[in-house]
N, C-alpha and C. Protein backbone atom coordinates (compact mmCIF):
# COMPACT_ATOMS: atom_id res chain seq x y z
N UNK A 1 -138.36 -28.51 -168.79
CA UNK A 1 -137.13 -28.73 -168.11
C UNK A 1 -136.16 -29.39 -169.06
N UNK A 2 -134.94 -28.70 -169.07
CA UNK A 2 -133.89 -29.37 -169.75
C UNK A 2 -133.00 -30.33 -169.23
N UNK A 3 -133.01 -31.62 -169.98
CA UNK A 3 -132.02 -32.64 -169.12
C UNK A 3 -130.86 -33.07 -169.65
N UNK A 4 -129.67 -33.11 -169.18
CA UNK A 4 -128.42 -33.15 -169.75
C UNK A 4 -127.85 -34.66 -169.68
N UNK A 5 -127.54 -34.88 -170.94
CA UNK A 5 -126.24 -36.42 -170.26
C UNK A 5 -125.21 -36.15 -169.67
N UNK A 6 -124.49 -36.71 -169.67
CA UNK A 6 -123.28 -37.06 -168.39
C UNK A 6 -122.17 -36.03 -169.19
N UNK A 7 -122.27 -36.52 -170.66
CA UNK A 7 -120.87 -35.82 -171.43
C UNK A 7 -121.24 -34.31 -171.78
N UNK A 8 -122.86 -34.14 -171.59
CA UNK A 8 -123.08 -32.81 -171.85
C UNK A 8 -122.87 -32.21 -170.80
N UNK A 9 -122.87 -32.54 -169.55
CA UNK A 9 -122.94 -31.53 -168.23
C UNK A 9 -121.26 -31.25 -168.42
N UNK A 10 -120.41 -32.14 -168.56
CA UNK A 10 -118.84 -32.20 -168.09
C UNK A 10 -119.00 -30.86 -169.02
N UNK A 11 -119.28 -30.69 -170.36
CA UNK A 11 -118.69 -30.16 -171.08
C UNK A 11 -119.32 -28.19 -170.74
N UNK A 12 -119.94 -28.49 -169.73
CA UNK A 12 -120.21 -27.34 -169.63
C UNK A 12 -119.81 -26.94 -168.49
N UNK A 13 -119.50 -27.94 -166.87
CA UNK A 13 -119.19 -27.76 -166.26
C UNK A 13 -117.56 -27.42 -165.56
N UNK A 14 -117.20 -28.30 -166.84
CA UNK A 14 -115.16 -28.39 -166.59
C UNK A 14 -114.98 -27.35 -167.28
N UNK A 15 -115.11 -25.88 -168.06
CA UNK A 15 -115.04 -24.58 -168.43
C UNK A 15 -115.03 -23.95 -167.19
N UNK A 16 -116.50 -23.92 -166.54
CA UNK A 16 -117.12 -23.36 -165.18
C UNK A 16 -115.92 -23.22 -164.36
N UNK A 17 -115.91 -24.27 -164.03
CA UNK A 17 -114.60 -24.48 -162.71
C UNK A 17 -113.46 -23.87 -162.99
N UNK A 18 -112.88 -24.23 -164.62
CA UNK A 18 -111.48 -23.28 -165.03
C UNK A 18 -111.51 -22.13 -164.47
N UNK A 19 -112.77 -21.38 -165.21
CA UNK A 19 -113.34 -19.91 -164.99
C UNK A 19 -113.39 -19.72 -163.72
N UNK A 20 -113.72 -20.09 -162.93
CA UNK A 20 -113.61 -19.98 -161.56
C UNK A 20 -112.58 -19.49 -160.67
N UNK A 21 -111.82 -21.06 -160.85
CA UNK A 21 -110.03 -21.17 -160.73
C UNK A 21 -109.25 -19.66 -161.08
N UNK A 22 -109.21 -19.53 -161.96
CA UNK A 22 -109.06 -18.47 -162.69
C UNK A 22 -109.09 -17.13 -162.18
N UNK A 23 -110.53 -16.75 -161.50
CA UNK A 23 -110.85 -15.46 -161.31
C UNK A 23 -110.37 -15.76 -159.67
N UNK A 24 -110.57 -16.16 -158.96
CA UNK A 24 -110.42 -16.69 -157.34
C UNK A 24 -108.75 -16.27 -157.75
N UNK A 25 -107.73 -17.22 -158.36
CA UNK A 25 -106.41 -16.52 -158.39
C UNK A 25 -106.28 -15.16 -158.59
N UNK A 26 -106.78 -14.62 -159.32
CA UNK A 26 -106.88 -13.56 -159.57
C UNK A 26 -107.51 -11.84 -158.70
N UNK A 27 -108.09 -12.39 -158.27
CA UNK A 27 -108.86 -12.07 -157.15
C UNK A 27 -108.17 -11.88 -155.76
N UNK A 28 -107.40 -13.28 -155.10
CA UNK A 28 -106.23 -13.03 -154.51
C UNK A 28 -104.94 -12.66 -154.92
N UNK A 29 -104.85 -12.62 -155.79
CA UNK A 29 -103.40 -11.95 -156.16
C UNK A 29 -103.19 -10.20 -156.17
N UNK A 30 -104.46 -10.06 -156.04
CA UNK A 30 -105.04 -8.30 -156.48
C UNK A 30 -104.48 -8.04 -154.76
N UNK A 31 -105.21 -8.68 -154.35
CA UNK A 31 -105.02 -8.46 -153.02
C UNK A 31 -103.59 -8.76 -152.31
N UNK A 32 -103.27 -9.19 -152.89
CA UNK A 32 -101.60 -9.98 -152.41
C UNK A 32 -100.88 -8.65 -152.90
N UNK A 33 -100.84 -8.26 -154.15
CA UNK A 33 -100.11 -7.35 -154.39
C UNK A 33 -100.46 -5.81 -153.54
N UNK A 34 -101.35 -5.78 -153.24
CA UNK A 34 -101.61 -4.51 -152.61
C UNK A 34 -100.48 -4.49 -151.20
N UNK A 35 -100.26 -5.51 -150.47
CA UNK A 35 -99.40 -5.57 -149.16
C UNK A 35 -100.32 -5.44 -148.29
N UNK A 36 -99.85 -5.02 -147.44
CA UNK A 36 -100.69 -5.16 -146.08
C UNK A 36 -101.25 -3.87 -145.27
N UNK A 37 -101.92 -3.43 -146.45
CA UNK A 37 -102.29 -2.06 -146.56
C UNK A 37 -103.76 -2.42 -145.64
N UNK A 38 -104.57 -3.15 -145.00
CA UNK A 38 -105.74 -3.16 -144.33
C UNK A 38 -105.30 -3.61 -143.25
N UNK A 39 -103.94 -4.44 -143.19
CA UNK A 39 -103.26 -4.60 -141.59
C UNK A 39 -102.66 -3.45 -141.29
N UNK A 40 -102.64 -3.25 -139.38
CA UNK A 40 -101.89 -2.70 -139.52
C UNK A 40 -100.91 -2.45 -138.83
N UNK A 41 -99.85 -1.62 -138.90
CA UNK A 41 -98.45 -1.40 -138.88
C UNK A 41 -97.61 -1.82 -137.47
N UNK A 42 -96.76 -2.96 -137.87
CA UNK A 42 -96.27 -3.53 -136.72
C UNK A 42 -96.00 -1.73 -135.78
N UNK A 43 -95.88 -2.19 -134.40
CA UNK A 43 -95.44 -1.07 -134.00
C UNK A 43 -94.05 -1.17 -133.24
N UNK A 44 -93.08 -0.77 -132.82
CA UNK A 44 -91.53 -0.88 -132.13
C UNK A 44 -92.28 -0.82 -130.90
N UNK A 45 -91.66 -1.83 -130.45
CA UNK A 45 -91.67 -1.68 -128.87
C UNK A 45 -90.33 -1.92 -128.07
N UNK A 46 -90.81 -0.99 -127.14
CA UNK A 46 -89.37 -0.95 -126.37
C UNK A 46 -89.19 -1.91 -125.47
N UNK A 47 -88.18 -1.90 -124.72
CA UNK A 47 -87.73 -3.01 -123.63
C UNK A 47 -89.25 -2.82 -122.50
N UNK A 48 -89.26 -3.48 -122.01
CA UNK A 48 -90.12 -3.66 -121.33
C UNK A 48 -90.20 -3.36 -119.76
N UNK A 49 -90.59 -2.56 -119.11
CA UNK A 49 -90.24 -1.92 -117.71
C UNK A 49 -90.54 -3.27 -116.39
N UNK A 50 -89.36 -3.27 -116.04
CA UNK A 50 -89.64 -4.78 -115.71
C UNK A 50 -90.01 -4.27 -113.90
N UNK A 51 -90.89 -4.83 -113.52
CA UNK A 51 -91.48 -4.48 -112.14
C UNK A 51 -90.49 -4.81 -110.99
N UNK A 52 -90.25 -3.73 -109.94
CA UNK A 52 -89.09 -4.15 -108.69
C UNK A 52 -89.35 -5.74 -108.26
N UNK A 53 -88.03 -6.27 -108.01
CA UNK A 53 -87.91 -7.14 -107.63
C UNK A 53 -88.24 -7.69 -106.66
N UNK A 54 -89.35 -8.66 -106.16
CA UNK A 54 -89.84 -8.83 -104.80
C UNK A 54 -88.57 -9.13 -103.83
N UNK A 55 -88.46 -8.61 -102.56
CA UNK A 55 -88.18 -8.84 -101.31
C UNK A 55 -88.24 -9.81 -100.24
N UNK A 56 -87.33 -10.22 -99.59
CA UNK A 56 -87.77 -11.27 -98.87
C UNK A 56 -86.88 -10.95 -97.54
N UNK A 57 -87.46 -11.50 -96.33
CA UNK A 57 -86.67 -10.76 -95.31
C UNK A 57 -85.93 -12.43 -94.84
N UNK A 58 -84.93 -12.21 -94.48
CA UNK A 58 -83.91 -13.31 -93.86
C UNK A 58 -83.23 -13.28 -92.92
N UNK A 59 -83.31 -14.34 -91.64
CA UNK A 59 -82.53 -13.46 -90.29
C UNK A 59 -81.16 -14.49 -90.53
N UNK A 60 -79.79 -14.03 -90.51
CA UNK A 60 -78.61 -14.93 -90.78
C UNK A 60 -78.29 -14.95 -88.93
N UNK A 61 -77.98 -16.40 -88.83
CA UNK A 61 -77.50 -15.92 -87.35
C UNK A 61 -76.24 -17.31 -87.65
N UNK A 62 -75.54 -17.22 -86.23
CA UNK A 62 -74.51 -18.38 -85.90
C UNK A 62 -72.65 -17.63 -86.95
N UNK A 63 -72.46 -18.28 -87.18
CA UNK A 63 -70.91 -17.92 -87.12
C UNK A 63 -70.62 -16.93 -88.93
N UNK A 64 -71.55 -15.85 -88.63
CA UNK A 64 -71.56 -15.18 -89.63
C UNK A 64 -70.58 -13.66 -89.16
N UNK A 65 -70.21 -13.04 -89.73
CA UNK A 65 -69.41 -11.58 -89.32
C UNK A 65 -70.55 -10.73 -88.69
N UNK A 66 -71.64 -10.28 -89.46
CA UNK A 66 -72.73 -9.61 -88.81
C UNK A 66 -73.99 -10.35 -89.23
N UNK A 67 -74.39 -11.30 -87.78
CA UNK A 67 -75.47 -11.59 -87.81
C UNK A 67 -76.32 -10.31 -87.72
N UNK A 68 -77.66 -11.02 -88.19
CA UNK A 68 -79.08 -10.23 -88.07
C UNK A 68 -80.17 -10.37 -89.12
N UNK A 69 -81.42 -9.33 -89.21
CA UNK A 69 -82.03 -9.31 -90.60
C UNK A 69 -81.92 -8.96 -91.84
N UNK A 70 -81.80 -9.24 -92.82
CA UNK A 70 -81.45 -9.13 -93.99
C UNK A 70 -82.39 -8.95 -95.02
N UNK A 71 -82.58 -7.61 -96.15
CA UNK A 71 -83.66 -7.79 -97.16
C UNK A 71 -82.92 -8.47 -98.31
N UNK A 72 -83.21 -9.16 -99.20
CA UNK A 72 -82.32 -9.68 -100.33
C UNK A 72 -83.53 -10.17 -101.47
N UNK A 73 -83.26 -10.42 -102.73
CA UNK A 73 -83.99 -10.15 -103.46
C UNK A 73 -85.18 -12.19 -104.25
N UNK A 74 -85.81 -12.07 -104.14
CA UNK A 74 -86.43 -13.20 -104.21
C UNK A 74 -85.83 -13.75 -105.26
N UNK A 75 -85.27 -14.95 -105.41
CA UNK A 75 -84.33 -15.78 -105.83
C UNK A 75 -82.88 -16.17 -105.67
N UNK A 76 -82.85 -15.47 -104.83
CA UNK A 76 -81.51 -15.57 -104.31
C UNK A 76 -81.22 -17.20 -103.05
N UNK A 77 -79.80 -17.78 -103.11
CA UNK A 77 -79.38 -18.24 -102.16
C UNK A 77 -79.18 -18.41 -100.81
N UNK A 78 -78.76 -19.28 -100.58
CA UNK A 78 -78.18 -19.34 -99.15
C UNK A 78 -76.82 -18.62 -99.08
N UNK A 79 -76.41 -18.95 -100.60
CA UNK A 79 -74.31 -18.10 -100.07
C UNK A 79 -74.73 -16.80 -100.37
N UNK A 80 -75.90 -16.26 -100.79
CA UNK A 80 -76.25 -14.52 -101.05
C UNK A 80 -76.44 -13.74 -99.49
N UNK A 81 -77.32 -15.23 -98.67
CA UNK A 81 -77.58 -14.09 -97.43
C UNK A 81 -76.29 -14.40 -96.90
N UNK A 82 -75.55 -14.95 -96.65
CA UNK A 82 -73.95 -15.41 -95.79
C UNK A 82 -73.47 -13.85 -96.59
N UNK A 83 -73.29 -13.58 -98.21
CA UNK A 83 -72.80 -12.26 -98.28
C UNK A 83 -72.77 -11.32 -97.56
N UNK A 84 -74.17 -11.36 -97.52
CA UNK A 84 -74.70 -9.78 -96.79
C UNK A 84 -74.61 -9.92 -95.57
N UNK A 85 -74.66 -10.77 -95.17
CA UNK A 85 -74.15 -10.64 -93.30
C UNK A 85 -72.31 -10.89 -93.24
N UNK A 86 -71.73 -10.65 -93.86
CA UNK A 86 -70.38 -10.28 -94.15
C UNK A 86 -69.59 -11.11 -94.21
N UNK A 87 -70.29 -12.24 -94.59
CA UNK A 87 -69.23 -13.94 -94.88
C UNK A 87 -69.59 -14.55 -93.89
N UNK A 88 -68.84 -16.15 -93.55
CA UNK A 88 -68.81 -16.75 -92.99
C UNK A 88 -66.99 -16.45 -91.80
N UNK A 89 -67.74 -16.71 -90.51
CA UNK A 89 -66.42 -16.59 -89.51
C UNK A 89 -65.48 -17.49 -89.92
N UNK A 90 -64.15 -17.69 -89.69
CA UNK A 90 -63.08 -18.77 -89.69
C UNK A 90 -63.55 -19.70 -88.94
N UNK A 91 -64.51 -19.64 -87.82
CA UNK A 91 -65.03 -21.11 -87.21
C UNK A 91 -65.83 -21.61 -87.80
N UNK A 92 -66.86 -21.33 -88.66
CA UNK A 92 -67.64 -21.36 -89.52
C UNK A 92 -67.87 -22.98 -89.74
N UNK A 93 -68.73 -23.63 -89.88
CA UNK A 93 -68.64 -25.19 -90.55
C UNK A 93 -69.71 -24.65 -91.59
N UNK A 94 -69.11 -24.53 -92.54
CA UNK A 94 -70.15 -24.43 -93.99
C UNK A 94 -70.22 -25.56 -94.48
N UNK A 95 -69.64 -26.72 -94.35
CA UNK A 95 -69.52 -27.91 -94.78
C UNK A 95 -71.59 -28.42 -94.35
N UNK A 96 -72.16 -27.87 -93.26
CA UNK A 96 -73.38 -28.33 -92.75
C UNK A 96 -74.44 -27.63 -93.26
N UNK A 97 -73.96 -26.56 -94.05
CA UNK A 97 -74.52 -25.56 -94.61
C UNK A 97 -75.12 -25.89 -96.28
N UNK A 98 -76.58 -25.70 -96.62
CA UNK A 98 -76.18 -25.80 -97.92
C UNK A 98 -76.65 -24.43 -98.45
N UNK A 99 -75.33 -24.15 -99.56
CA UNK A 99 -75.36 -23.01 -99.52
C UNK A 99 -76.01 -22.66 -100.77
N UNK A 100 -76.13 -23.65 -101.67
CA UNK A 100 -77.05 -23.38 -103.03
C UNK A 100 -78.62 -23.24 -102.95
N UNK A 101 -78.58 -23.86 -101.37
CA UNK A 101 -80.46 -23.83 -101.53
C UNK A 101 -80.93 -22.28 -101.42
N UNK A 102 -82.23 -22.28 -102.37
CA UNK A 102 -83.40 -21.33 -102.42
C UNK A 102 -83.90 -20.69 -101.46
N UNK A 103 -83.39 -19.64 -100.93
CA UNK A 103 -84.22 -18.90 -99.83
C UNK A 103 -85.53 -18.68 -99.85
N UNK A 104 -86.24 -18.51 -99.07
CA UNK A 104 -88.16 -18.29 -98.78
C UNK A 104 -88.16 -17.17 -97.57
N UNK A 105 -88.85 -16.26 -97.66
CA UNK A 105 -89.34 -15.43 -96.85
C UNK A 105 -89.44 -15.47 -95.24
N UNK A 106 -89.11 -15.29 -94.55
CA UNK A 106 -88.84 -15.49 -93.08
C UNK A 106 -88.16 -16.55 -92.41
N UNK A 107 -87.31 -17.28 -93.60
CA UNK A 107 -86.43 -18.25 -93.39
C UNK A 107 -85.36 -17.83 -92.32
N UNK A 108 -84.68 -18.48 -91.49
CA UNK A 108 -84.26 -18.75 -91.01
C UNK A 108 -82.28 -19.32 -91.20
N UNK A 109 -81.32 -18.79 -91.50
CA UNK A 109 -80.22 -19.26 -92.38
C UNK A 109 -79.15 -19.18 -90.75
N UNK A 110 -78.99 -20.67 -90.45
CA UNK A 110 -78.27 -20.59 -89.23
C UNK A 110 -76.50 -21.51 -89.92
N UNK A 111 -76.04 -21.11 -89.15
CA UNK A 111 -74.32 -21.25 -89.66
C UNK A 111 -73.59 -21.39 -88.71
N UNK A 112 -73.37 -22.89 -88.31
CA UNK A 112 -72.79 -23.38 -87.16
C UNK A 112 -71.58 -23.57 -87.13
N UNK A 113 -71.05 -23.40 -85.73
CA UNK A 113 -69.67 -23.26 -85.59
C UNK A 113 -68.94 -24.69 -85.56
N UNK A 114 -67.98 -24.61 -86.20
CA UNK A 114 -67.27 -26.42 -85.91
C UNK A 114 -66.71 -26.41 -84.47
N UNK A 115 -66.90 -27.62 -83.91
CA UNK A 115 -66.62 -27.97 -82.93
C UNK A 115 -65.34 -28.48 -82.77
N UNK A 116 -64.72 -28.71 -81.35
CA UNK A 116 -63.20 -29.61 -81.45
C UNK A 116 -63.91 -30.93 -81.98
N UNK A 117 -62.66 -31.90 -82.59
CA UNK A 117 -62.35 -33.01 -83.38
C UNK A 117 -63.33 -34.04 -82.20
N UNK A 118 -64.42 -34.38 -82.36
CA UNK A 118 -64.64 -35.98 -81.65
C UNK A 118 -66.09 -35.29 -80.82
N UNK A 119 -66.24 -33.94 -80.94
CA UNK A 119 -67.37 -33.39 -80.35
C UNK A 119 -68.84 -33.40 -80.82
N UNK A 120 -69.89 -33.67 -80.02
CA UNK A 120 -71.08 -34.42 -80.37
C UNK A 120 -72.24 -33.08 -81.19
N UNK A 121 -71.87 -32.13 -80.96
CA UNK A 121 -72.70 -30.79 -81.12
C UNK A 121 -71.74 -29.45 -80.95
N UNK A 122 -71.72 -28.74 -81.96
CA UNK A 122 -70.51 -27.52 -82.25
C UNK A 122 -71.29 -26.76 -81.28
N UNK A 123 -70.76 -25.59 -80.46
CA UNK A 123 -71.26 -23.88 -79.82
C UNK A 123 -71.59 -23.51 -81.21
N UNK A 124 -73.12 -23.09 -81.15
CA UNK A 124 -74.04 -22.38 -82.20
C UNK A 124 -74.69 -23.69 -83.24
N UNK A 125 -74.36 -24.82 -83.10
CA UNK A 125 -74.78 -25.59 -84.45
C UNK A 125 -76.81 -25.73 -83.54
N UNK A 126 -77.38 -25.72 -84.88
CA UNK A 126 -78.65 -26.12 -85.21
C UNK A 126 -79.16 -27.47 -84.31
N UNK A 127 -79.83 -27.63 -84.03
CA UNK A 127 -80.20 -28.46 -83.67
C UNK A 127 -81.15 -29.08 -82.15
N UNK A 128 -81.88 -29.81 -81.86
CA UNK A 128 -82.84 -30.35 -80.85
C UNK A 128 -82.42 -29.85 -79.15
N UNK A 129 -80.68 -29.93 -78.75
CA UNK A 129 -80.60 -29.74 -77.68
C UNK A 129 -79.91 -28.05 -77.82
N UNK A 130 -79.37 -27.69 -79.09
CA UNK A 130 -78.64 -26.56 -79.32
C UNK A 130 -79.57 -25.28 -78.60
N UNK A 131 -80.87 -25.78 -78.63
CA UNK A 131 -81.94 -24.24 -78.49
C UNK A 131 -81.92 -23.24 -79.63
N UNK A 132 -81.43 -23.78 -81.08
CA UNK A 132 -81.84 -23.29 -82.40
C UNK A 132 -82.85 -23.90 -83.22
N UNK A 133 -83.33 -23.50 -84.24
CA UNK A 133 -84.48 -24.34 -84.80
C UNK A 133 -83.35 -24.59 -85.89
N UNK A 134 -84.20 -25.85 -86.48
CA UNK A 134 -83.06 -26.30 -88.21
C UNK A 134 -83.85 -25.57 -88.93
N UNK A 135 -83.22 -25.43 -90.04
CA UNK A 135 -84.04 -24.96 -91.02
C UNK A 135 -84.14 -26.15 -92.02
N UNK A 136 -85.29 -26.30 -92.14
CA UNK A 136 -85.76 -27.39 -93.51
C UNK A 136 -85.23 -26.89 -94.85
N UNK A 137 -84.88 -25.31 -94.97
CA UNK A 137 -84.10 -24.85 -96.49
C UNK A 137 -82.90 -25.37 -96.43
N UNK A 138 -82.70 -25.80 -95.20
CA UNK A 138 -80.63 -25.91 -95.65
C UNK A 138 -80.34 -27.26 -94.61
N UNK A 139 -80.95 -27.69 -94.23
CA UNK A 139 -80.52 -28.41 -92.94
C UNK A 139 -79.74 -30.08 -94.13
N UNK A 140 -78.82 -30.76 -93.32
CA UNK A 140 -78.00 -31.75 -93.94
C UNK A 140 -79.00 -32.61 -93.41
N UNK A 141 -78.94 -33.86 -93.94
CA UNK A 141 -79.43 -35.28 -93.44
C UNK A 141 -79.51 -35.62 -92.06
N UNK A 142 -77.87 -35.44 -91.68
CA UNK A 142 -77.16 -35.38 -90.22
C UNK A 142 -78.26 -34.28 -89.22
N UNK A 143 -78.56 -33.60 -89.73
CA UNK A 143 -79.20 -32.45 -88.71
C UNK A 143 -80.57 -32.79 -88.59
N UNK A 144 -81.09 -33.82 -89.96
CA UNK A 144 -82.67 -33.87 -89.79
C UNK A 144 -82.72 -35.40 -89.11
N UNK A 145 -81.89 -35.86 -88.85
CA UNK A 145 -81.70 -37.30 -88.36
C UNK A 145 -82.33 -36.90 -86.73
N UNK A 146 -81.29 -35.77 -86.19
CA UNK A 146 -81.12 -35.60 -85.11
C UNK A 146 -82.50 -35.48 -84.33
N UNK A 147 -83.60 -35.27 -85.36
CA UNK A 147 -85.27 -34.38 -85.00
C UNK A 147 -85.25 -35.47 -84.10
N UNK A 148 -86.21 -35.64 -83.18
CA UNK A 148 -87.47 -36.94 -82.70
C UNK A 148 -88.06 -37.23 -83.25
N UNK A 149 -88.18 -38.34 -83.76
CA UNK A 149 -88.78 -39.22 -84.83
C UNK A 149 -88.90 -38.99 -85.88
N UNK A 150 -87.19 -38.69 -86.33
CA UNK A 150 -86.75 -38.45 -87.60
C UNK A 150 -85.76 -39.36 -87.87
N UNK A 151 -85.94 -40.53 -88.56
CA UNK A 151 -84.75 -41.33 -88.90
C UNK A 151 -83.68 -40.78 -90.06
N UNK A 152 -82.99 -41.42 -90.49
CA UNK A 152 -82.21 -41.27 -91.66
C UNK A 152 -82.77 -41.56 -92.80
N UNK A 153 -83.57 -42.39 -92.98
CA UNK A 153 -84.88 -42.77 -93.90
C UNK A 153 -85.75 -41.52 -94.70
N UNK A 154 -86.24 -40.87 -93.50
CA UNK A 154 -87.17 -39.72 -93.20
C UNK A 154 -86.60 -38.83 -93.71
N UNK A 155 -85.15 -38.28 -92.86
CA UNK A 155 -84.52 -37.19 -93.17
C UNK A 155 -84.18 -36.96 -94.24
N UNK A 156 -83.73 -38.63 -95.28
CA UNK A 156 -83.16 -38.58 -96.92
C UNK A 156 -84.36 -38.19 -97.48
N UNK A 157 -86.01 -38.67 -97.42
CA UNK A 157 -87.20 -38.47 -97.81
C UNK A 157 -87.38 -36.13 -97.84
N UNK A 158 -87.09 -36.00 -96.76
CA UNK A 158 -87.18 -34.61 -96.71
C UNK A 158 -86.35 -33.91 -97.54
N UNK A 159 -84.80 -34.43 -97.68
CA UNK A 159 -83.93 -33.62 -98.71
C UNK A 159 -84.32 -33.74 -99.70
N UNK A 160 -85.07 -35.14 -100.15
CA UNK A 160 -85.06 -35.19 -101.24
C UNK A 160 -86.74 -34.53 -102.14
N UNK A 161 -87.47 -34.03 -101.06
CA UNK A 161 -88.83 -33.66 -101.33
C UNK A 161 -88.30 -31.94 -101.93
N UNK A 162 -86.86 -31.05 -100.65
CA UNK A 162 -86.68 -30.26 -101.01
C UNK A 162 -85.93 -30.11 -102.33
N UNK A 163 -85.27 -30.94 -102.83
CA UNK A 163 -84.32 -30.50 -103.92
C UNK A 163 -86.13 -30.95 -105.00
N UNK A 164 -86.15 -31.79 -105.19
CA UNK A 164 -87.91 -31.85 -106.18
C UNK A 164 -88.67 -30.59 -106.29
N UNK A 165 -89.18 -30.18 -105.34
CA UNK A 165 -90.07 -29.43 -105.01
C UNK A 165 -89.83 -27.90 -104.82
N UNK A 166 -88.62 -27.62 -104.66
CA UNK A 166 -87.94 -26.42 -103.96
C UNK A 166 -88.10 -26.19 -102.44
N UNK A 167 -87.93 -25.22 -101.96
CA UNK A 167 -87.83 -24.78 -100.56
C UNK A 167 -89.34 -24.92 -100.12
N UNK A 168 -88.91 -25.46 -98.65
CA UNK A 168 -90.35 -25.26 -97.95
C UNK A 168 -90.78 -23.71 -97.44
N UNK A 169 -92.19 -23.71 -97.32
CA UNK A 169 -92.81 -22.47 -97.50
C UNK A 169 -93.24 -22.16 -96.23
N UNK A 170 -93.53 -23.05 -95.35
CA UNK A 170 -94.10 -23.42 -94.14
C UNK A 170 -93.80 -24.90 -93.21
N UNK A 171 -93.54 -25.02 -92.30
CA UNK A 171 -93.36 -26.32 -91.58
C UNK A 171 -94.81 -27.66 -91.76
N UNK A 172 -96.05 -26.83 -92.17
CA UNK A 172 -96.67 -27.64 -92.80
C UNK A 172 -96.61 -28.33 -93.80
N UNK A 173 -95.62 -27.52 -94.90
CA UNK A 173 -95.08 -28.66 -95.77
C UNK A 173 -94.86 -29.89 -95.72
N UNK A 174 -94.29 -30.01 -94.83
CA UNK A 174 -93.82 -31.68 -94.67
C UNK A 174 -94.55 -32.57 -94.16
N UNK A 175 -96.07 -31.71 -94.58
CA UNK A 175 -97.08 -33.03 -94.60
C UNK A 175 -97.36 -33.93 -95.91
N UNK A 176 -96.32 -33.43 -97.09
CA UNK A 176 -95.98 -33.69 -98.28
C UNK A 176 -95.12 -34.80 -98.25
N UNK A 177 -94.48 -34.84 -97.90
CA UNK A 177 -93.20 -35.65 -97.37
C UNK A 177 -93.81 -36.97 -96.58
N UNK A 178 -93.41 -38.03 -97.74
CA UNK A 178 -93.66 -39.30 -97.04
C UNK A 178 -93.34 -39.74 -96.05
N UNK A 179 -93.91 -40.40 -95.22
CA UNK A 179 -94.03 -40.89 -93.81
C UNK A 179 -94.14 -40.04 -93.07
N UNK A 180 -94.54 -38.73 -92.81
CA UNK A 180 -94.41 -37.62 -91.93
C UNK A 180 -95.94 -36.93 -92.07
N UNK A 181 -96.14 -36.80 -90.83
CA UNK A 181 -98.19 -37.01 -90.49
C UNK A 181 -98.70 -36.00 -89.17
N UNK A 182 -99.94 -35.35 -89.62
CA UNK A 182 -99.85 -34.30 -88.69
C UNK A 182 -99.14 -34.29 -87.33
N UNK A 183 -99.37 -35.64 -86.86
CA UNK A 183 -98.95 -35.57 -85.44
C UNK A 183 -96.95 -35.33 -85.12
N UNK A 184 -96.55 -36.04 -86.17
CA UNK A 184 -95.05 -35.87 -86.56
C UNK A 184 -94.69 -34.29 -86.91
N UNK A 185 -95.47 -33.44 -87.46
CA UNK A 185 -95.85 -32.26 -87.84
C UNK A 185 -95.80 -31.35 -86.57
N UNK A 186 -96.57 -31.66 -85.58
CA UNK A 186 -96.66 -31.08 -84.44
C UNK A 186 -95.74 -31.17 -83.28
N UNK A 187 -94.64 -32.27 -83.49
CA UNK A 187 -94.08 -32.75 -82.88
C UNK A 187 -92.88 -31.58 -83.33
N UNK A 188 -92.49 -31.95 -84.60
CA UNK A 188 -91.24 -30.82 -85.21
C UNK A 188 -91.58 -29.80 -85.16
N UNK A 189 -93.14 -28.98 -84.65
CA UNK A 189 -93.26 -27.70 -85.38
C UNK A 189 -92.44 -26.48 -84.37
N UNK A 190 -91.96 -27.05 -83.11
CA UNK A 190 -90.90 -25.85 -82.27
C UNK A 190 -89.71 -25.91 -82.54
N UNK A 191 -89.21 -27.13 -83.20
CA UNK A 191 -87.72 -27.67 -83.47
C UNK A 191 -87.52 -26.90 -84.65
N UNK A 192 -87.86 -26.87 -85.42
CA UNK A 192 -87.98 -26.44 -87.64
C UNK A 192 -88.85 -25.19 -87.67
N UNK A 193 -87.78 -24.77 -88.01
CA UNK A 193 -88.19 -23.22 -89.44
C UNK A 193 -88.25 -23.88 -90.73
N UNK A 194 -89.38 -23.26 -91.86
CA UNK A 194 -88.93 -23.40 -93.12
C UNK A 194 -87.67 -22.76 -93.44
């Protein structure tokens, strides 16, 4: 067996490695220059066929030109279904209306009439004695106050779960919604549409 000192190994080993160095560059560069001849070839792609737009059905009622059902396209507004049912009437209180919120599927988009000056409940407005349901997509503070055992507290808690969260999906939602508990749930569930 042959045994090396320290200055004899370097001197054989720091060549080695050059040589190495060396061929490894070399080696990839062969390959570098070739291009991307073993990949292969990006391909063009075209625009992309984008799938129909889901549907959502919406009934517009209260001081619209033509109430009724409405198909309109999933993402759309509250001022999209007021379009399609042919605007809002001149009695119209859109002021109670919100018209930026997110429509949901079997929603409910009611559009109450203003009342004379000093009057407690408009002909057509939303609400507990009106014999309309509110809708939790659009309803004002003022309208969710009005529920049974819905304070102003509650009602700010609900607007503010919808603008967070987006539109409710179901009246069970607002078991999400702080302070509001199955039995409160069951209580609103004939009064409220999502």
């Amino acid at each position: 067996m042959i045994t090396l000192s320290r200055s004899q190994l370097a001197l054989v080993l720091v060549p080695l490695v050059v040589l190495l160095t060396v061929a490894g560059s070399r080696i990839a560069g062969v390959g570098a220059s070739r291009g991307p001849a073993t990949a292969a070839p990006l391909a063009r792609v075209g625009p992309a066929e984008s799938a129909p737009a889901a549907l959502l059905y919406v009934h517009v009622v209260g001081a619209v030109r033509h109430a009724g059902l409405f198909r309109i396209r999933d993402g759309s507004r509250v001022a999209d279904a007021l379009a399609r049912a042919g605007g809002p009437t001149r009695h119209a209180d859109l002021a109670a209306v919100n018209l930026a919120a997110p429509l949901v599927d079997g929603q409910q988009v009611v559009v109450p009439r203003r009342g004379p000056p000093g009057s407690a409940a408009a002909v057509g407005a939303s609400g507990p004695g009106s014999g309309m349901k509110v809708s939790l997509a659009s309803a004002t503070v003022e309208q969710l106050d009005e529920l049974p055992g819905v304070g102003p507290v509650t009602a700010q808690k609900i607007v503010d779960w919808r603008t967070t969260h987006g539109p409710f999906r179901s009246v069970d939602d607002l078991d999400d919604v702080p302070g509001i508990g199955p039995a409160r749930i069951e209580q609103l569930r004939d009064l409220v549409t999502p």
